[in-house]
PDB file of N, CA and C in Angstrom:
ATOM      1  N   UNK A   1     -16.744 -16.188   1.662  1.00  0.00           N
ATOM      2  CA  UNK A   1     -15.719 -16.040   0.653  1.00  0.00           C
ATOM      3  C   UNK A   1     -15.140 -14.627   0.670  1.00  0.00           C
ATOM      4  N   UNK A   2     -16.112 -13.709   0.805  1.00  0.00           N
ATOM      5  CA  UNK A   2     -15.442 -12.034   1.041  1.00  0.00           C
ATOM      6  C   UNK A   2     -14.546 -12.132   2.284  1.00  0.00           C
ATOM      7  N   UNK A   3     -14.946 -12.362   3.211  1.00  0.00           N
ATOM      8  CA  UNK A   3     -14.030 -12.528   4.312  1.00  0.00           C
ATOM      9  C   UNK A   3     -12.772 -13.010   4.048  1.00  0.00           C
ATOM     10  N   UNK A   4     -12.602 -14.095   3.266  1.00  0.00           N
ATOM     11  CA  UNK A   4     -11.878 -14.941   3.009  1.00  0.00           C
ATOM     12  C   UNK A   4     -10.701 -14.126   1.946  1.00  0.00           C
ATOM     13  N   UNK A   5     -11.200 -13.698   0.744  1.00  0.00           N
ATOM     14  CA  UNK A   5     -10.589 -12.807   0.224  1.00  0.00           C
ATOM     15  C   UNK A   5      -9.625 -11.444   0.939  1.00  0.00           C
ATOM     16  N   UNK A   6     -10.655 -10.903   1.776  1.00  0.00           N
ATOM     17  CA  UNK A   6     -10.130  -9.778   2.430  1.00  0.00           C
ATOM     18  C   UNK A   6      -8.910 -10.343   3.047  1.00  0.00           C
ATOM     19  N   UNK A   7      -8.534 -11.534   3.685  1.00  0.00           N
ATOM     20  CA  UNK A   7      -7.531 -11.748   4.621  1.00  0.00           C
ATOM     21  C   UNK A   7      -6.745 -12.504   3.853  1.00  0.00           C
ATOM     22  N   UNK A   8      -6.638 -12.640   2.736  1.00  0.00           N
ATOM     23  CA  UNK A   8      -5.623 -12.876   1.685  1.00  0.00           C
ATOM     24  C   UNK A   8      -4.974 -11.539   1.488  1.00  0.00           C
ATOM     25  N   UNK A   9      -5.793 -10.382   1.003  1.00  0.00           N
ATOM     26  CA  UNK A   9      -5.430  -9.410   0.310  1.00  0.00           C
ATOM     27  C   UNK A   9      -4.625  -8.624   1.707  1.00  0.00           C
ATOM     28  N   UNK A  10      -5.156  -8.484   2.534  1.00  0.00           N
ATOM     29  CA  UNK A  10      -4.663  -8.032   3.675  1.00  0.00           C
ATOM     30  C   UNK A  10      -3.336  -8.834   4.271  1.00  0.00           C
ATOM     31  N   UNK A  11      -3.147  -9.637   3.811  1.00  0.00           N
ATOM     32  CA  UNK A  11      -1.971 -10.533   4.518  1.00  0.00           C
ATOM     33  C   UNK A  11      -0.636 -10.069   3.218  1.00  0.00           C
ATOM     34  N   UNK A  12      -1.258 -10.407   2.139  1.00  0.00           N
ATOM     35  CA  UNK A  12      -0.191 -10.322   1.321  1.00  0.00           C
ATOM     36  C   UNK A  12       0.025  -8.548   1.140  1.00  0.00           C
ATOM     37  N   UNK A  13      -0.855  -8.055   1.404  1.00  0.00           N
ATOM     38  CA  UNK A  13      -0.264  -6.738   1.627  1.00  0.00           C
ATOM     39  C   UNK A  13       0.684  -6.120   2.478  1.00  0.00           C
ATOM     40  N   UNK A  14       0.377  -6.859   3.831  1.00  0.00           N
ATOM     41  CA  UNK A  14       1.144  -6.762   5.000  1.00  0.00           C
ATOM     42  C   UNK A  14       2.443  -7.076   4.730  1.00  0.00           C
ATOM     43  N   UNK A  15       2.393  -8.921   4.068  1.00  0.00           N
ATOM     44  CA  UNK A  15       3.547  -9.418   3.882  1.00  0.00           C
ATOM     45  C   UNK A  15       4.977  -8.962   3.206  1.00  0.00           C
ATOM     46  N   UNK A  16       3.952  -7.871   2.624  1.00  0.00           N
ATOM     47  CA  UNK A  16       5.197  -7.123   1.465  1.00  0.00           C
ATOM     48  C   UNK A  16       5.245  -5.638   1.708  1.00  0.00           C
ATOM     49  N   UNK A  17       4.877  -5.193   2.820  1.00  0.00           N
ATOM     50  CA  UNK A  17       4.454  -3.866   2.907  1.00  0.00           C
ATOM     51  C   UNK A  17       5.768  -3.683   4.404  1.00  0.00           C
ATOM     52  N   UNK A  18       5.512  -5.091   5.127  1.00  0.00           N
ATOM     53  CA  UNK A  18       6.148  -4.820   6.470  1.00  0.00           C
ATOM     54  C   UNK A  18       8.016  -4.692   6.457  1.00  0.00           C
ATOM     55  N   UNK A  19       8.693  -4.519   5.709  1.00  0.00           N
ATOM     56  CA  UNK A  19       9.441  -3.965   5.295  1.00  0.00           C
ATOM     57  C   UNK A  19       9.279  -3.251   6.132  1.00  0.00           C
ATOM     58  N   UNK A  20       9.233  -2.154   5.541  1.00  0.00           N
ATOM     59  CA  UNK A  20       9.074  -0.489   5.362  1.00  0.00           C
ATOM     60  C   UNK A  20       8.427  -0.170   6.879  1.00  0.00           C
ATOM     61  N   UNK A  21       7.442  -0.993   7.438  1.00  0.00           N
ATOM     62  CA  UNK A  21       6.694  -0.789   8.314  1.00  0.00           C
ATOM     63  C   UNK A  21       6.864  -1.412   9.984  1.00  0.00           C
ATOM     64  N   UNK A  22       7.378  -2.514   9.642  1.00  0.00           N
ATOM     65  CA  UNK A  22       8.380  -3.789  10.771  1.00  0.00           C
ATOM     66  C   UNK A  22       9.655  -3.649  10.959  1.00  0.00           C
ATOM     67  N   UNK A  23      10.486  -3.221   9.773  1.00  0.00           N
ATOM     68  CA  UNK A  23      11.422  -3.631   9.748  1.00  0.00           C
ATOM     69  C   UNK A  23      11.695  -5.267   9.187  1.00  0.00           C
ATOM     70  N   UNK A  24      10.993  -5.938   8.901  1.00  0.00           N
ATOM     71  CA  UNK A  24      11.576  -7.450   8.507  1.00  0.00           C
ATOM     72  C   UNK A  24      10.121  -7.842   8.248  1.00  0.00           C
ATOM     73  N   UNK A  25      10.455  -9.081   7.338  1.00  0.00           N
ATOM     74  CA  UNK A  25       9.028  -9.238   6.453  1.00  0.00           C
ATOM     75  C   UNK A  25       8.585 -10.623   7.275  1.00  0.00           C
ATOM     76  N   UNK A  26       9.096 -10.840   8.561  1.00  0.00           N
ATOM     77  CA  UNK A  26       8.971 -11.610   9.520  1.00  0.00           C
ATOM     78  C   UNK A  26       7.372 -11.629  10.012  1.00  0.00           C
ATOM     79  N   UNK A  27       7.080 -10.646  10.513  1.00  0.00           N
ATOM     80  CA  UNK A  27       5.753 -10.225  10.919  1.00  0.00           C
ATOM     81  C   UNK A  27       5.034 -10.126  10.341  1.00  0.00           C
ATOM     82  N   UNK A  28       5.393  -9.644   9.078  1.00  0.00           N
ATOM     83  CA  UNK A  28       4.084  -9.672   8.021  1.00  0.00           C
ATOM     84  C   UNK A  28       3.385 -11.556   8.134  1.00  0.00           C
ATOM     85  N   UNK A  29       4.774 -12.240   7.920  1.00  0.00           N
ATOM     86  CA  UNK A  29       4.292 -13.537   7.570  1.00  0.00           C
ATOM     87  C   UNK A  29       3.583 -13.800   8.737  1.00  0.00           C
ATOM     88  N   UNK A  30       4.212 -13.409   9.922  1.00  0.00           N
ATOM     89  CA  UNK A  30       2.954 -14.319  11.242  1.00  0.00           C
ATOM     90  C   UNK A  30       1.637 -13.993  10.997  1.00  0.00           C
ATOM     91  N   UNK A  31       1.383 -12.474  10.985  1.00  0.00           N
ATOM     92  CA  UNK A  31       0.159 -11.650  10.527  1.00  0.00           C
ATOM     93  C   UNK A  31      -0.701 -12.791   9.359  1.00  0.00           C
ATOM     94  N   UNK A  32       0.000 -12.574   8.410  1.00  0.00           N
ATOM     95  CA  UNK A  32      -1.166 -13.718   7.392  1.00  0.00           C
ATOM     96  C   UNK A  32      -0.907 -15.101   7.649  1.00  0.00           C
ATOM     97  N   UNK A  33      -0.346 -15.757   8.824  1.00  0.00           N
ATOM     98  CA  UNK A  33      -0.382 -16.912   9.300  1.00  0.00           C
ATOM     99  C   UNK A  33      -1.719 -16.833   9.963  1.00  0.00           C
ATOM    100  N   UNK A  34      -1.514 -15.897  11.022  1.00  0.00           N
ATOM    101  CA  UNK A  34      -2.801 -15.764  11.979  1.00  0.00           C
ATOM    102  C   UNK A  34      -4.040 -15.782  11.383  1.00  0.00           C
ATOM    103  N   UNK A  35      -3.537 -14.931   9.971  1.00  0.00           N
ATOM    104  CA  UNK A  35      -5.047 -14.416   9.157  1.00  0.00           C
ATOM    105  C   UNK A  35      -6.239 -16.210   8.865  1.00  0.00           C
ATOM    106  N   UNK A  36      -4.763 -16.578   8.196  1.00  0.00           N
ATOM    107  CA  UNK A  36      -5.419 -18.297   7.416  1.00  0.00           C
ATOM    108  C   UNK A  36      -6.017 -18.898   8.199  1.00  0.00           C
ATOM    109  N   UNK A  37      -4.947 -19.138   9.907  1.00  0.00           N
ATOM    110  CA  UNK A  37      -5.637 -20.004  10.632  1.00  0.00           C
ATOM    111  C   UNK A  37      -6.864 -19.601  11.542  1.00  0.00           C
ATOM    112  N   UNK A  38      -7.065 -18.090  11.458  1.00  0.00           N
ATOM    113  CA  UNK A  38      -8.347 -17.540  12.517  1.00  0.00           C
ATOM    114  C   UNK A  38      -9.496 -17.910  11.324  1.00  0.00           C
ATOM    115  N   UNK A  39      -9.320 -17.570   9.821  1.00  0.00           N
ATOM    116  CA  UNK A  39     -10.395 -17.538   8.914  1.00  0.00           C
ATOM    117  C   UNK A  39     -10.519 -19.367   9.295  1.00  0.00           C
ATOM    118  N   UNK A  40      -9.802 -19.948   8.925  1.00  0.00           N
ATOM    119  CA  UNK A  40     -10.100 -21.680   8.747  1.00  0.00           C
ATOM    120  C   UNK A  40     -11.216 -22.029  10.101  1.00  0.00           C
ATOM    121  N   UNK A  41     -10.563 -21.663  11.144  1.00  0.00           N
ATOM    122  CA  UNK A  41     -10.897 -22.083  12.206  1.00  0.00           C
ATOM    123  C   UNK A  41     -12.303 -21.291  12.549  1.00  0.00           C
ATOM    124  N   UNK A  42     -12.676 -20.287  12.243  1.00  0.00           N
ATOM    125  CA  UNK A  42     -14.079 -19.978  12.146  1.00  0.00           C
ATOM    126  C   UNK A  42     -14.918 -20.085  11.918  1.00  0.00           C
ATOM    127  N   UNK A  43     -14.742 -20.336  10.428  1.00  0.00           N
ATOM    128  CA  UNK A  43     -15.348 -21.014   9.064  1.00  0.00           C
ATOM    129  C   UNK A  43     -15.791 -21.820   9.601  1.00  0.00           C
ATOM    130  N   UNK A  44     -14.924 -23.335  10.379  1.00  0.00           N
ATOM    131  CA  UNK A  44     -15.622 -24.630  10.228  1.00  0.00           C
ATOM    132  C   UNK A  44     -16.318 -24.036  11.792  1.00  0.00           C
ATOM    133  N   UNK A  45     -16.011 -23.706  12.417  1.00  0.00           N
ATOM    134  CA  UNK A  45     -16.372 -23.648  13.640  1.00  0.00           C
ATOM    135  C   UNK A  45     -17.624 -22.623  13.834  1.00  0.00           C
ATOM    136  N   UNK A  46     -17.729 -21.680  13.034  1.00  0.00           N
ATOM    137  CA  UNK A  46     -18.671 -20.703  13.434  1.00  0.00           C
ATOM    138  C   UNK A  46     -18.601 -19.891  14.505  1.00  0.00           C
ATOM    139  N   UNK A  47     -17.428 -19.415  14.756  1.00  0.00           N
ATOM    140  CA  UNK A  47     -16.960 -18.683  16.026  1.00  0.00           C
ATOM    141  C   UNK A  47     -15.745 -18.190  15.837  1.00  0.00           C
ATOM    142  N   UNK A  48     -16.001 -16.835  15.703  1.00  0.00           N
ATOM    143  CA  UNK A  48     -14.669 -15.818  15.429  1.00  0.00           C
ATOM    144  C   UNK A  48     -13.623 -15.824  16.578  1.00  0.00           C
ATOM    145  N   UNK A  49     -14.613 -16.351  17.989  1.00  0.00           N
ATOM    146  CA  UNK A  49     -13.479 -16.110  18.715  1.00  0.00           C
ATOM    147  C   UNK A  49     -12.728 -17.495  18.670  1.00  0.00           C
ATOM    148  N   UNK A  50     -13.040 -18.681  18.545  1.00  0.00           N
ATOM    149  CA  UNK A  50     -12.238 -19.697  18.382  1.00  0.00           C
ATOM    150  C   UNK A  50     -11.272 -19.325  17.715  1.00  0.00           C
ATOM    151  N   UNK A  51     -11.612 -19.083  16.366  1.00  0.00           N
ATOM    152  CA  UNK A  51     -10.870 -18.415  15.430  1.00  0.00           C
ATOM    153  C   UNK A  51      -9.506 -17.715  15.798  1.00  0.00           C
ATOM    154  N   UNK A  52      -9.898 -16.634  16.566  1.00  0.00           N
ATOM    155  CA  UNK A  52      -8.836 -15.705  16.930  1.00  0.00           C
ATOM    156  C   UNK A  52      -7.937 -16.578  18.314  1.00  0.00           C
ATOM    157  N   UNK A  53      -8.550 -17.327  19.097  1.00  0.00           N
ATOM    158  CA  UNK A  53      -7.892 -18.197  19.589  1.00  0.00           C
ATOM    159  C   UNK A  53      -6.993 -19.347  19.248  1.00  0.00           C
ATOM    160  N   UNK A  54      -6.999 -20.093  17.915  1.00  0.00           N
ATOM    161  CA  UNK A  54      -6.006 -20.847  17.419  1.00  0.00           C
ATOM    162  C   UNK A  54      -5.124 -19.745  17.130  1.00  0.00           C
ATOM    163  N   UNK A  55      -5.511 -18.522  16.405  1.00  0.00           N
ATOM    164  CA  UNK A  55      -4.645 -18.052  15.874  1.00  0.00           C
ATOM    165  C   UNK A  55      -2.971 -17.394  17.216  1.00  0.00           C
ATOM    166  N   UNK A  56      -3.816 -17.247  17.959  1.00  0.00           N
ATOM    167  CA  UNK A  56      -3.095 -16.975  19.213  1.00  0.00           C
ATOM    168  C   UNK A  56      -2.328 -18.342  19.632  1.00  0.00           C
ATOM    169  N   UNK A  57      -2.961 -19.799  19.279  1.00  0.00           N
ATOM    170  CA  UNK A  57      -2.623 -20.772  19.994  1.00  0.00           C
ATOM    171  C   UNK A  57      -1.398 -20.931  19.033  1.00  0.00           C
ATOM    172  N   UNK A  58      -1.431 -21.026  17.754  1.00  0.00           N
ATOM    173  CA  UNK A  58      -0.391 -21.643  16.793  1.00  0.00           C
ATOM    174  C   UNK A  58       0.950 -20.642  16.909  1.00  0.00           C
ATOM    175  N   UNK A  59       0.823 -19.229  17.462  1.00  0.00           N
ATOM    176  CA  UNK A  59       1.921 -18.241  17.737  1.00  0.00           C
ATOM    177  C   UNK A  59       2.250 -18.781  18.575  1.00  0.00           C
ATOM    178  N   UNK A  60       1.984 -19.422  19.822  1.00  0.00           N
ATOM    179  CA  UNK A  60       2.347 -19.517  20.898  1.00  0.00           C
ATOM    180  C   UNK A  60       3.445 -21.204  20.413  1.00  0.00           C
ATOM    181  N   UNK A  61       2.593 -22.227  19.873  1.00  0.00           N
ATOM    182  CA  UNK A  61       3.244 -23.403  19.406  1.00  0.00           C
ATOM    183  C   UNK A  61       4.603 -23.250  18.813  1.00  0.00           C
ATOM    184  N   UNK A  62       4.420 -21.887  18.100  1.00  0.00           N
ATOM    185  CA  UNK A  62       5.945 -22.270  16.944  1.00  0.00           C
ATOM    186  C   UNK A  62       6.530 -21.573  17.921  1.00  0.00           C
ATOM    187  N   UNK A  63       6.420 -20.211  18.944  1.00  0.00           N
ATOM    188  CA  UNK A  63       7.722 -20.272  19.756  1.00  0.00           C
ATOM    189  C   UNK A  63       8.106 -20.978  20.288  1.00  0.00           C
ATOM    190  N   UNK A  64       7.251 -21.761  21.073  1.00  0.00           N
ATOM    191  CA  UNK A  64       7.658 -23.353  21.726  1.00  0.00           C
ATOM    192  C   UNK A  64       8.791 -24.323  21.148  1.00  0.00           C
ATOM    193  N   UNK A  65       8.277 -24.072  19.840  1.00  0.00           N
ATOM    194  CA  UNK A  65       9.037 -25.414  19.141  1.00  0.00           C
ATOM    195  C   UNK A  65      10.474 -24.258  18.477  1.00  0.00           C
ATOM    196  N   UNK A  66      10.694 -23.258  18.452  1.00  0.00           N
ATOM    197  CA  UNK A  66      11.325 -22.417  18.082  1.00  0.00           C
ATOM    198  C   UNK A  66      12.637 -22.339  19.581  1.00  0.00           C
ATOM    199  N   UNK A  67      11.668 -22.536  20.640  1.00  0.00           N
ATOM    200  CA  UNK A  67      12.245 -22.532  22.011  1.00  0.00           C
ATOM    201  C   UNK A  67      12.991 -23.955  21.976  1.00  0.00           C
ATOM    202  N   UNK A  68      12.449 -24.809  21.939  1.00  0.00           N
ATOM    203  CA  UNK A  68      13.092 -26.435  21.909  1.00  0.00           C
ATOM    204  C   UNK A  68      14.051 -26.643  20.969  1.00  0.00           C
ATOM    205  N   UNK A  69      14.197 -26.046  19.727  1.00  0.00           N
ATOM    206  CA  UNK A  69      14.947 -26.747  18.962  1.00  0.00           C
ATOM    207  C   UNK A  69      15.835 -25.649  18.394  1.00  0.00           C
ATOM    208  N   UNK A  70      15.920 -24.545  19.133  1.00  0.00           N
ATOM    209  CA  UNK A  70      17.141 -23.418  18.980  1.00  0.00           C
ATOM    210  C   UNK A  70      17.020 -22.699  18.049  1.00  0.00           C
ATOM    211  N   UNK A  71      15.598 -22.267  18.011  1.00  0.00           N
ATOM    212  CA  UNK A  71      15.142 -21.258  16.967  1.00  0.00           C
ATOM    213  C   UNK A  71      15.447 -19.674  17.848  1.00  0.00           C
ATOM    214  N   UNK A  72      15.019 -18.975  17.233  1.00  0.00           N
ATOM    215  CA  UNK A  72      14.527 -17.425  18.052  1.00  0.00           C
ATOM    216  C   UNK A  72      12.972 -17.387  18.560  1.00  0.00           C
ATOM    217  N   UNK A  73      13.473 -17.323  19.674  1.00  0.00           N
ATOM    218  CA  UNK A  73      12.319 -16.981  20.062  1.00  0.00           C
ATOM    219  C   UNK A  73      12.105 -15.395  20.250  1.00  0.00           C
ATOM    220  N   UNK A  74      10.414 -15.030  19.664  1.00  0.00           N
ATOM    221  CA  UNK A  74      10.576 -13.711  20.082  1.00  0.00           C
ATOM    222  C   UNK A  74       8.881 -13.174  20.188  1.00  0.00           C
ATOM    223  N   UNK A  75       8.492 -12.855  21.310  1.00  0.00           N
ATOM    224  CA  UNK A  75       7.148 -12.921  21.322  1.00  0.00           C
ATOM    225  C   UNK A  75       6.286 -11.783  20.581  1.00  0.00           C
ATOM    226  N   UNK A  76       7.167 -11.279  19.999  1.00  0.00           N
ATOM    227  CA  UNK A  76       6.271  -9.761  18.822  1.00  0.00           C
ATOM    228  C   UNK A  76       5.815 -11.161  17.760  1.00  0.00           C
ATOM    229  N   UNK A  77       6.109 -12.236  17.513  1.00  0.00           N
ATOM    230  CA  UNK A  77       6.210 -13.165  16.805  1.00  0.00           C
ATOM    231  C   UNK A  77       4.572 -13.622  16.867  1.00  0.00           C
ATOM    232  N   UNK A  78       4.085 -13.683  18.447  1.00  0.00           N
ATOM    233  CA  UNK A  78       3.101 -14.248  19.090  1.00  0.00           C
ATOM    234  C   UNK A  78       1.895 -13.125  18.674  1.00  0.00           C
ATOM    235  N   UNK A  79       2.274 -12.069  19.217  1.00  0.00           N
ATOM    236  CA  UNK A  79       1.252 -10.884  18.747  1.00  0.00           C
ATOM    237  C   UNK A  79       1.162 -10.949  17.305  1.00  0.00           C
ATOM    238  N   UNK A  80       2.339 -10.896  16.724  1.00  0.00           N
ATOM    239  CA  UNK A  80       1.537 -10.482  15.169  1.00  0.00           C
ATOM    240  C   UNK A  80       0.780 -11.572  14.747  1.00  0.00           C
ATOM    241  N   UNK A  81       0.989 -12.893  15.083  1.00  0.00           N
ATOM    242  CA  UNK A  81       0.144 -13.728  14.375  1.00  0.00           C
ATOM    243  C   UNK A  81      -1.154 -13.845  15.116  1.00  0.00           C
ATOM    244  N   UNK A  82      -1.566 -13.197  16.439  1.00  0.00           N
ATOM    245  CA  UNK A  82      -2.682 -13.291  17.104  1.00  0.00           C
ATOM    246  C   UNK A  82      -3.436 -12.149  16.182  1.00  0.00           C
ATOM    247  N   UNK A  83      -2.220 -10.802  16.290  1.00  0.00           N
ATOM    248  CA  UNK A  83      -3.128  -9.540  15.376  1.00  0.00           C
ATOM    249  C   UNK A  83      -3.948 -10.168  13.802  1.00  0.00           C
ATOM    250  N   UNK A  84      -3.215 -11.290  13.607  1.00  0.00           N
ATOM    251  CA  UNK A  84      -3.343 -11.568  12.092  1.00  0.00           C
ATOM    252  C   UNK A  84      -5.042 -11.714  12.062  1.00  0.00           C
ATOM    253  N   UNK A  85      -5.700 -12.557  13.401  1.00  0.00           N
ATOM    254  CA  UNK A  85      -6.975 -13.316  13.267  1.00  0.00           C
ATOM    255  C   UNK A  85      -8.284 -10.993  13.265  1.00  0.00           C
ATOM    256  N   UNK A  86      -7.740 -10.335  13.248  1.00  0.00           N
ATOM    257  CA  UNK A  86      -8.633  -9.184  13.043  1.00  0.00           C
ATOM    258  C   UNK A  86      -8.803  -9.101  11.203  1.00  0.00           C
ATOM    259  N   UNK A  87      -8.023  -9.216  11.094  1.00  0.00           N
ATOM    260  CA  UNK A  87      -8.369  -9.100   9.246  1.00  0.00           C
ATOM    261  C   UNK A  87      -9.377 -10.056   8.970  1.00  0.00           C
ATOM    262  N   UNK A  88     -10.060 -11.213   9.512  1.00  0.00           N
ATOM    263  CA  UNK A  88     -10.829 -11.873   9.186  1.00  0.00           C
ATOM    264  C   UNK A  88     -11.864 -11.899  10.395  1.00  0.00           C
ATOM    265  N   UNK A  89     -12.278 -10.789  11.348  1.00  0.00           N
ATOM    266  CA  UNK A  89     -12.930 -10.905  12.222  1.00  0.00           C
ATOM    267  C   UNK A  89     -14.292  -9.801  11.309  1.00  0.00           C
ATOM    268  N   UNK A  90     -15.592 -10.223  11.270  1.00  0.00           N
ATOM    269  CA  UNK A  90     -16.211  -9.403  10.274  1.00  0.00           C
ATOM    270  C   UNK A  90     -17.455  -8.448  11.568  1.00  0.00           C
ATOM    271  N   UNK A  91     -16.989  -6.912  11.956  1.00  0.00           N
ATOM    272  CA  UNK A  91     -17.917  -6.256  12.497  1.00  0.00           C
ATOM    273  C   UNK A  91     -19.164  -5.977  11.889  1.00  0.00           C
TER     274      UNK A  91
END
């Protein structure tokens, strides 16, 4: 649950912080995308790196589908939501 907390607080911080810090509150959101789906995917799984691997996998999906259906694609898109799965990685 601490874990879990932390990558809430850390996401929505990001989310509203990356303004100032990104330029566009774009990244923030991948960032606590990555965060939800590395924590979910750990949780049930028991493996941070799975974890950090969906989170990498689902960046990679929405450019895809971002690519197919005439979105922007833009792969800082891919990183931030991979960066997202460290806020819930516990050293």
């Amino acid at each position: 649950m601490r874990g879990y907390l932390m990558a809430c607080v850390s996401g929505f911080w990001l989310a509203g912080c990356s303004e100032s810090v990104m330029s566009d509150n774009d990244k923030g959101l991948h960032m606590l995308a990555g965060a939800a789906v590395s924590y979910y995917v750990a949780d049930q799984t028991g493996s941070q790196v799975k974890g950090c691997a969906a989170a990498i996998g689902v960046g990679l999906l929405k450019e895809a589908y971002d690519r197919r259906h005439g979105g922007i694609v833009d792969t800082g898109d891919v990183l931030a939501t991979g960066i997202g799965c460290t806020f819930t990685v516990a050293f």
